[in-house]
PDB file of N, CA and C in Angstrom:
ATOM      1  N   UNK A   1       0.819  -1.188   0.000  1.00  0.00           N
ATOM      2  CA  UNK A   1       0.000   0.000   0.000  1.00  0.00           C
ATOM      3  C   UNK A   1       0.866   1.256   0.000  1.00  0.00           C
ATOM      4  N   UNK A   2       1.842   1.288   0.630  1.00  0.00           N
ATOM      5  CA  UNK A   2       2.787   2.251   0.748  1.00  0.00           C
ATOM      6  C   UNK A   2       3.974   2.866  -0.750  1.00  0.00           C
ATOM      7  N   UNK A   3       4.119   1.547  -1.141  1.00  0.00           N
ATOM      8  CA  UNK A   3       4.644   1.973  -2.795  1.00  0.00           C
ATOM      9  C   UNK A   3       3.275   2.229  -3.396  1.00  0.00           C
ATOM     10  N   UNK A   4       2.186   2.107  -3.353  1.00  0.00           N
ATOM     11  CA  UNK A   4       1.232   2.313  -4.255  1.00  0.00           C
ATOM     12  C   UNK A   4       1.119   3.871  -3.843  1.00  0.00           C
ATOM     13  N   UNK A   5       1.281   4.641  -2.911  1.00  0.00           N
ATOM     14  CA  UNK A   5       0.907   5.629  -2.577  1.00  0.00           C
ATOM     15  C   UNK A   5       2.232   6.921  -3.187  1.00  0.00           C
ATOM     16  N   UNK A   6       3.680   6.466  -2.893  1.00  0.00           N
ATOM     17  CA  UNK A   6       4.345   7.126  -3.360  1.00  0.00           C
ATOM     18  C   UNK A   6       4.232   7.122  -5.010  1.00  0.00           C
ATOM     19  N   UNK A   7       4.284   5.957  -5.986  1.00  0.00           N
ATOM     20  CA  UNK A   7       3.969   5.828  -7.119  1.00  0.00           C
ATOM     21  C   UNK A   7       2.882   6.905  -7.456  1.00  0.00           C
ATOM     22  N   UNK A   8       1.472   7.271  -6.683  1.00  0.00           N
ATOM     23  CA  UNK A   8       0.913   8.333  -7.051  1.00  0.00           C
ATOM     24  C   UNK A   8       1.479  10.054  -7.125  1.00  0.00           C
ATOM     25  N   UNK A   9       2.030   9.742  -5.771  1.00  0.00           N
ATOM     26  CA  UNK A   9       2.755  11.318  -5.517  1.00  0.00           C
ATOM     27  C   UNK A   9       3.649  11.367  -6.700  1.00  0.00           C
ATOM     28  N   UNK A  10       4.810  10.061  -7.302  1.00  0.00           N
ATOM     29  CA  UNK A  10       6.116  10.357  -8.058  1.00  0.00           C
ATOM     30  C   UNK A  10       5.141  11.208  -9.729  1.00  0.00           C
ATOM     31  N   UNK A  11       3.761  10.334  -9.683  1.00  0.00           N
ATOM     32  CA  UNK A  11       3.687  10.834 -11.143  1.00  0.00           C
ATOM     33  C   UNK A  11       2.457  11.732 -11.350  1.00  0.00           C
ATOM     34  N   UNK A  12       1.604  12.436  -9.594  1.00  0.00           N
ATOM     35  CA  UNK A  12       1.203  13.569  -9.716  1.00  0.00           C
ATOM     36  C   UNK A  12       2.434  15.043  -9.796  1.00  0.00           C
ATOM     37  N   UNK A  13       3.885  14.556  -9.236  1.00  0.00           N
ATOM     38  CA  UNK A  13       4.930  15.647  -9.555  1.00  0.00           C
ATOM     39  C   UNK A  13       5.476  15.474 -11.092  1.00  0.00           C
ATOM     40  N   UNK A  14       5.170  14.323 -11.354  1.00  0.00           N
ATOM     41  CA  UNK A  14       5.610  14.508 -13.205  1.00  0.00           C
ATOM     42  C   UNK A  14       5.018  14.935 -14.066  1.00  0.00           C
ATOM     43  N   UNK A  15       3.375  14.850 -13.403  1.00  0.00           N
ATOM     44  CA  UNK A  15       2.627  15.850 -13.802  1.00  0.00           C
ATOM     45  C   UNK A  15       2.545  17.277 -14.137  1.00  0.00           C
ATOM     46  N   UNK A  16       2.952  17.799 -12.457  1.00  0.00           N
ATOM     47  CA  UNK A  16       3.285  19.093 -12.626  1.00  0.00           C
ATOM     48  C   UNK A  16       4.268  19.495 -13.325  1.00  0.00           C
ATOM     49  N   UNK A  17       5.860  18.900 -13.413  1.00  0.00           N
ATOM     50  CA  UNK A  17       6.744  19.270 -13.686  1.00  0.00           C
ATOM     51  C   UNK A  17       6.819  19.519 -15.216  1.00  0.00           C
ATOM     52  N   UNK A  18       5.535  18.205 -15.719  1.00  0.00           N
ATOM     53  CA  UNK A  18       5.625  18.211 -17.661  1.00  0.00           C
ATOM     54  C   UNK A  18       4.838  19.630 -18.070  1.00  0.00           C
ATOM     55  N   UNK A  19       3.724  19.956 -16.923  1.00  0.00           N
ATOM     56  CA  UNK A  19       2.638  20.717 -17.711  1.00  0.00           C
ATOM     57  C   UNK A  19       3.693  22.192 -17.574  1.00  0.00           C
ATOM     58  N   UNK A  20       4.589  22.667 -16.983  1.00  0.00           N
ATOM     59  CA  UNK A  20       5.587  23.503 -17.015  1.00  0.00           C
ATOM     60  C   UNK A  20       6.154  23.581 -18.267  1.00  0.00           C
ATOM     61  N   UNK A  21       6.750  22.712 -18.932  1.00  0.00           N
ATOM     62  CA  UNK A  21       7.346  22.697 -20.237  1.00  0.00           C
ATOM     63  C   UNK A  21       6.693  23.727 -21.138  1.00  0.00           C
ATOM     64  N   UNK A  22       7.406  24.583 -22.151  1.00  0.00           N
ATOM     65  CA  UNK A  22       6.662  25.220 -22.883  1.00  0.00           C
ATOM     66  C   UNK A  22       7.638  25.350 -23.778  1.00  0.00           C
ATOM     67  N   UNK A  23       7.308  25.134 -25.205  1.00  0.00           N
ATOM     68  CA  UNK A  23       8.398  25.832 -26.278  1.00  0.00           C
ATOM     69  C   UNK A  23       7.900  27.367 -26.805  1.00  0.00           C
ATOM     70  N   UNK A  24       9.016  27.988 -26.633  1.00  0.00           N
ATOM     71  CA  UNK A  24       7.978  29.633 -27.662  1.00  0.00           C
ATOM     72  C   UNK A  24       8.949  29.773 -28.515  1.00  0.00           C
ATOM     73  N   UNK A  25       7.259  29.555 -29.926  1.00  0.00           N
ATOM     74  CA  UNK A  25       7.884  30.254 -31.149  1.00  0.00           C
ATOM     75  C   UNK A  25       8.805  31.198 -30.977  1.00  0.00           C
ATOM     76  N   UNK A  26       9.560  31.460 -32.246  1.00  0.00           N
ATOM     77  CA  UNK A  26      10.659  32.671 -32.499  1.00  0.00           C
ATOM     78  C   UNK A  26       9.377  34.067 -32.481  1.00  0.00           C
ATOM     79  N   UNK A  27       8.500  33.863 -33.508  1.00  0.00           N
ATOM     80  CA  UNK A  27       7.520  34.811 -33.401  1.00  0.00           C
ATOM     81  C   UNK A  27       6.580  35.824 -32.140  1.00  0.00           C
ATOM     82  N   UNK A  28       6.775  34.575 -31.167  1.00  0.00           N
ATOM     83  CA  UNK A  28       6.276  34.644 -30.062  1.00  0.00           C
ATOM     84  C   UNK A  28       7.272  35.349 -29.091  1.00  0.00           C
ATOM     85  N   UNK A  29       8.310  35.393 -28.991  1.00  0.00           N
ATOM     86  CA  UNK A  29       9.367  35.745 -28.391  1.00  0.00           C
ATOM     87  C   UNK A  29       9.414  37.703 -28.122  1.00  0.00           C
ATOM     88  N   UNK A  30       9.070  38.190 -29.596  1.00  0.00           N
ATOM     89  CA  UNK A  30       8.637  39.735 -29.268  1.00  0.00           C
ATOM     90  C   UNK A  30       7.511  40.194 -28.644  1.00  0.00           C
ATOM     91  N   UNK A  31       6.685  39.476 -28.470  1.00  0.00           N
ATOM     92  CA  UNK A  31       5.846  39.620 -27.523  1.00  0.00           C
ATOM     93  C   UNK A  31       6.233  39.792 -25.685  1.00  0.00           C
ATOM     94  N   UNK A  32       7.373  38.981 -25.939  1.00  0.00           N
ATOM     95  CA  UNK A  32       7.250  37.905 -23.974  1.00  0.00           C
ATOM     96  C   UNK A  32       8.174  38.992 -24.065  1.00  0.00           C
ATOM     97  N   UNK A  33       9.328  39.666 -24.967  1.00  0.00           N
ATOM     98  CA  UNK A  33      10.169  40.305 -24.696  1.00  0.00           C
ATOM     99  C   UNK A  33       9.877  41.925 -24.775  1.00  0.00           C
ATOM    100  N   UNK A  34       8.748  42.369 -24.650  1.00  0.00           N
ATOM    101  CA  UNK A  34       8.054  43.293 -24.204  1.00  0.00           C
ATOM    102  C   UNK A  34       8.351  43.965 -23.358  1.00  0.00           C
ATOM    103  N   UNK A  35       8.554  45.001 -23.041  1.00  0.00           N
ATOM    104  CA  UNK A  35       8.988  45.626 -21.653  1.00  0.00           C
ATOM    105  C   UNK A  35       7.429  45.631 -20.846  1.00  0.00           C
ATOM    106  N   UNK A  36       6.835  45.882 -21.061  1.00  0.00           N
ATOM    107  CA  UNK A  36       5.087  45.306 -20.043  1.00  0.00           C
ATOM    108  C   UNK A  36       5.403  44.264 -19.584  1.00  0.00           C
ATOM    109  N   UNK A  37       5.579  43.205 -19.652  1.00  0.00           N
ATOM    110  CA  UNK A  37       5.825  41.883 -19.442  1.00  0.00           C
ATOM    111  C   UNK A  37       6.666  41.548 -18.548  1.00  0.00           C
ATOM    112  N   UNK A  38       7.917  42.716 -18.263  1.00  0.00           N
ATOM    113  CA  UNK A  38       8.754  42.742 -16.542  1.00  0.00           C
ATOM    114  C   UNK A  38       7.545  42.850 -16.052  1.00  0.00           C
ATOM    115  N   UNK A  39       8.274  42.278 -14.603  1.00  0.00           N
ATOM    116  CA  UNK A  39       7.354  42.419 -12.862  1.00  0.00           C
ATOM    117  C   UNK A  39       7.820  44.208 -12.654  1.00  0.00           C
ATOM    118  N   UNK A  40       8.501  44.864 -13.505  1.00  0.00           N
ATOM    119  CA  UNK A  40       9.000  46.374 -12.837  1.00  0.00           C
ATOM    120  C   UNK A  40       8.446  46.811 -14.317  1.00  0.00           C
ATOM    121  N   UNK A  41       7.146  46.766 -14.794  1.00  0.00           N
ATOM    122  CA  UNK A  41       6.524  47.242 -15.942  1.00  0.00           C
ATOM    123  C   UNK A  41       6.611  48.395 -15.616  1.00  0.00           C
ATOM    124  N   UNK A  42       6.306  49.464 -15.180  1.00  0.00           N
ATOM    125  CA  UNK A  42       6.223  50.294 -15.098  1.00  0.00           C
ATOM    126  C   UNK A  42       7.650  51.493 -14.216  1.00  0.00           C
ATOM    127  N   UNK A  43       8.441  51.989 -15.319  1.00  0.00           N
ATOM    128  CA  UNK A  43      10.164  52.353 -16.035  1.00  0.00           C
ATOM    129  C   UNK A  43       9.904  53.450 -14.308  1.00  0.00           C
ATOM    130  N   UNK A  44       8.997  54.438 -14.656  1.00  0.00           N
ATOM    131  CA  UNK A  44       8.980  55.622 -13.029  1.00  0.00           C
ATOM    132  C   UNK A  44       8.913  55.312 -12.143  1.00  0.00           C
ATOM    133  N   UNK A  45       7.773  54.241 -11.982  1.00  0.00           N
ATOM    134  CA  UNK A  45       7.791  53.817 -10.582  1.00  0.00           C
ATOM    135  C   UNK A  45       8.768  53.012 -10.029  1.00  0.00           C
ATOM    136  N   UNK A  46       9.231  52.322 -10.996  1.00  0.00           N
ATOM    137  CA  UNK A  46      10.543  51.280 -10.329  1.00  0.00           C
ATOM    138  C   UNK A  46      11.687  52.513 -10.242  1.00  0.00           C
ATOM    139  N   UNK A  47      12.023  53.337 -11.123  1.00  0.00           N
ATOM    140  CA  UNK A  47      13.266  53.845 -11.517  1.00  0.00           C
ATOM    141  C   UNK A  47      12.995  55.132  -9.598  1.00  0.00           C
ATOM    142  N   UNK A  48      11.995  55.582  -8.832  1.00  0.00           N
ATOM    143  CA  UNK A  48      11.586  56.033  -7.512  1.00  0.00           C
ATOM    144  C   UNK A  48      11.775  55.294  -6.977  1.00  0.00           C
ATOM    145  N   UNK A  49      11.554  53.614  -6.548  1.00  0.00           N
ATOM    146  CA  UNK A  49      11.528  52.759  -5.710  1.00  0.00           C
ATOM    147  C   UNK A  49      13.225  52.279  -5.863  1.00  0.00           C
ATOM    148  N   UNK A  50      13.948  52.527  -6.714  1.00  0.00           N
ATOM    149  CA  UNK A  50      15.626  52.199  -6.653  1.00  0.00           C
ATOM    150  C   UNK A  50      16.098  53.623  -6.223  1.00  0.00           C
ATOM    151  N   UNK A  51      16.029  54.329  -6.114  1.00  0.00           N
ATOM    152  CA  UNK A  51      16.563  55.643  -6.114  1.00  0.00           C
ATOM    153  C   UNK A  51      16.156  56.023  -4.199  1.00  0.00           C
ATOM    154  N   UNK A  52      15.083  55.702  -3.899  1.00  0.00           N
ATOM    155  CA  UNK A  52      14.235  55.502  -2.016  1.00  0.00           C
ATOM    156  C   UNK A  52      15.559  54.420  -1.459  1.00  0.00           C
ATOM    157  N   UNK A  53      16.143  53.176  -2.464  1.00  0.00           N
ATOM    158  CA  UNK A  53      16.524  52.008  -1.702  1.00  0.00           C
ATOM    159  C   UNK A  53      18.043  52.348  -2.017  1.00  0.00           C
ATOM    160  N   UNK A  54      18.488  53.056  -3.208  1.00  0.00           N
ATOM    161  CA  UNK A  54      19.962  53.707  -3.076  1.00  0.00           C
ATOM    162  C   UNK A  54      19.951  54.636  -1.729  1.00  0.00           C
ATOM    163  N   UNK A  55      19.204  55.641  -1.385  1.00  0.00           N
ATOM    164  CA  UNK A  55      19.510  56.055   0.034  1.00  0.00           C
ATOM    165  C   UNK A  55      19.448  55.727   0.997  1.00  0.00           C
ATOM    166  N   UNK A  56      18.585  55.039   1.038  1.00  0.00           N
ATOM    167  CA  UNK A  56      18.611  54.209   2.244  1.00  0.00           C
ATOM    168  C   UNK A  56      19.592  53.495   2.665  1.00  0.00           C
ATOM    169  N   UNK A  57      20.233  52.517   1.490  1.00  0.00           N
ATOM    170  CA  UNK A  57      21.423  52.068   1.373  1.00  0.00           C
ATOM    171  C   UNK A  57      22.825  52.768   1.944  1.00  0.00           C
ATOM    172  N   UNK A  58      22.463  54.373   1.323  1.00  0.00           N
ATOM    173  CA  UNK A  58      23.772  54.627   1.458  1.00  0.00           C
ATOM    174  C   UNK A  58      24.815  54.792   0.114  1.00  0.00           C
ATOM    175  N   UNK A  59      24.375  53.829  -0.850  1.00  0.00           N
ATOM    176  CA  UNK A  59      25.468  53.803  -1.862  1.00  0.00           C
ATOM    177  C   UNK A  59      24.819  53.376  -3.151  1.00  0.00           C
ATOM    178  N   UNK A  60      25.141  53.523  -4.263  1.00  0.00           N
ATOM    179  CA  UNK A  60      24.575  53.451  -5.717  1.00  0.00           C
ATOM    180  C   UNK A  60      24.233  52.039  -5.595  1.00  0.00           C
ATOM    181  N   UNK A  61      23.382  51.499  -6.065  1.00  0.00           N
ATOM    182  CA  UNK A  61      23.319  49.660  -6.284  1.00  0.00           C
ATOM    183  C   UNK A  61      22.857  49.282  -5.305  1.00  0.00           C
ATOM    184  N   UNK A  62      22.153  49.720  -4.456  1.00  0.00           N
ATOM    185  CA  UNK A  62      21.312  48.692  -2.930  1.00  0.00           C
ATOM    186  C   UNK A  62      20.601  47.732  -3.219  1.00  0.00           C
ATOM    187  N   UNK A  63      20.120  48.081  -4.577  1.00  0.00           N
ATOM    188  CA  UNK A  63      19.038  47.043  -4.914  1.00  0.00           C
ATOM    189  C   UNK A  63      19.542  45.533  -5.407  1.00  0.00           C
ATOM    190  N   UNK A  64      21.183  45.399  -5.246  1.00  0.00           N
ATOM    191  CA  UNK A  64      21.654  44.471  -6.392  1.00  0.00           C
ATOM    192  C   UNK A  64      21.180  42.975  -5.127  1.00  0.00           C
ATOM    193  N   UNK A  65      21.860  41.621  -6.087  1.00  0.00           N
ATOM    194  CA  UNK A  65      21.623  40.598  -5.357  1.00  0.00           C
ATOM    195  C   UNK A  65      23.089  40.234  -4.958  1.00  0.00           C
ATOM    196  N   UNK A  66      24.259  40.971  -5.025  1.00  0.00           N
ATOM    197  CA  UNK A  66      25.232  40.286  -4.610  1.00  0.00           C
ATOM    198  C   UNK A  66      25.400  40.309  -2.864  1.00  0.00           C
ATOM    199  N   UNK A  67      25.373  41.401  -2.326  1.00  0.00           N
ATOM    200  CA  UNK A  67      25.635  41.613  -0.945  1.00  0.00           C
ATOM    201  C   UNK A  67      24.422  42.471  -0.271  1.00  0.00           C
ATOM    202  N   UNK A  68      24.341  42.300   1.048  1.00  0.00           N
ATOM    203  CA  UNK A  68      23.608  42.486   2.061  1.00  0.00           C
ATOM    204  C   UNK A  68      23.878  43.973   2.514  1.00  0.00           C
ATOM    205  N   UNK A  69      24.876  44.911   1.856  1.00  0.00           N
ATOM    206  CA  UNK A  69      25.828  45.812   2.977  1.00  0.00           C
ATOM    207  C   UNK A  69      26.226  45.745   3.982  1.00  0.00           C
ATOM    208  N   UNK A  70      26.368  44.813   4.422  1.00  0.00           N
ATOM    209  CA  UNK A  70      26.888  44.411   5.562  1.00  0.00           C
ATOM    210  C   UNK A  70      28.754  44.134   4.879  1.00  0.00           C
ATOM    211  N   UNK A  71      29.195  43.860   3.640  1.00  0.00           N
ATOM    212  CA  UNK A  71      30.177  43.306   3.016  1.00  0.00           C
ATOM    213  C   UNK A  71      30.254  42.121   3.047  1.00  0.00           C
ATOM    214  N   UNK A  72      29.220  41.468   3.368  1.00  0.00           N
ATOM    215  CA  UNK A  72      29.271  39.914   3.108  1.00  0.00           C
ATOM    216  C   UNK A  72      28.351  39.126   1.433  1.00  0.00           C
ATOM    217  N   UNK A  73      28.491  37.982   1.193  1.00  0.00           N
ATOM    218  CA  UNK A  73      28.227  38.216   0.010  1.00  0.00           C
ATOM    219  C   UNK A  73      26.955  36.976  -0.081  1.00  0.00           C
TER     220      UNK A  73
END
């Protein structure tokens, strides 16, 4: 009963993992590559919300993903 149960879980996650797959046309590609289509669609409001988190920071780039300011990485 117990392999019968993981056997469901292994191929409700192969499930999920296949329905993820997607090929995009070449055609399709100027679309997705849209500037609307960033999560920071909108150029003012993000370009205010980096400029609030550079001072706060202290220093140009607060917003990056390498370090914490702390100098650790």
């Amino acid at each position: 009963m117990e392999g019968h149960k993981l056997a469901q879980v292994l191929l409700a996650t192969l499930l999920v993992f296949a329905a993820g797959c997607v090929t995009v046309k070449p055609q399709q590609r100027s679309v997705l590559a849209d500037p609307i289509m960033q999560f920071e669609g909108d150029p003012q409001a993000s370009a205010q919300l980096r400029h609030a988190i550079d001072n706060r920071e202290g220093s140009y780039g607060g917003g990056g993903v390498a370090g914490g300011g702390c100098g650790c990485n």
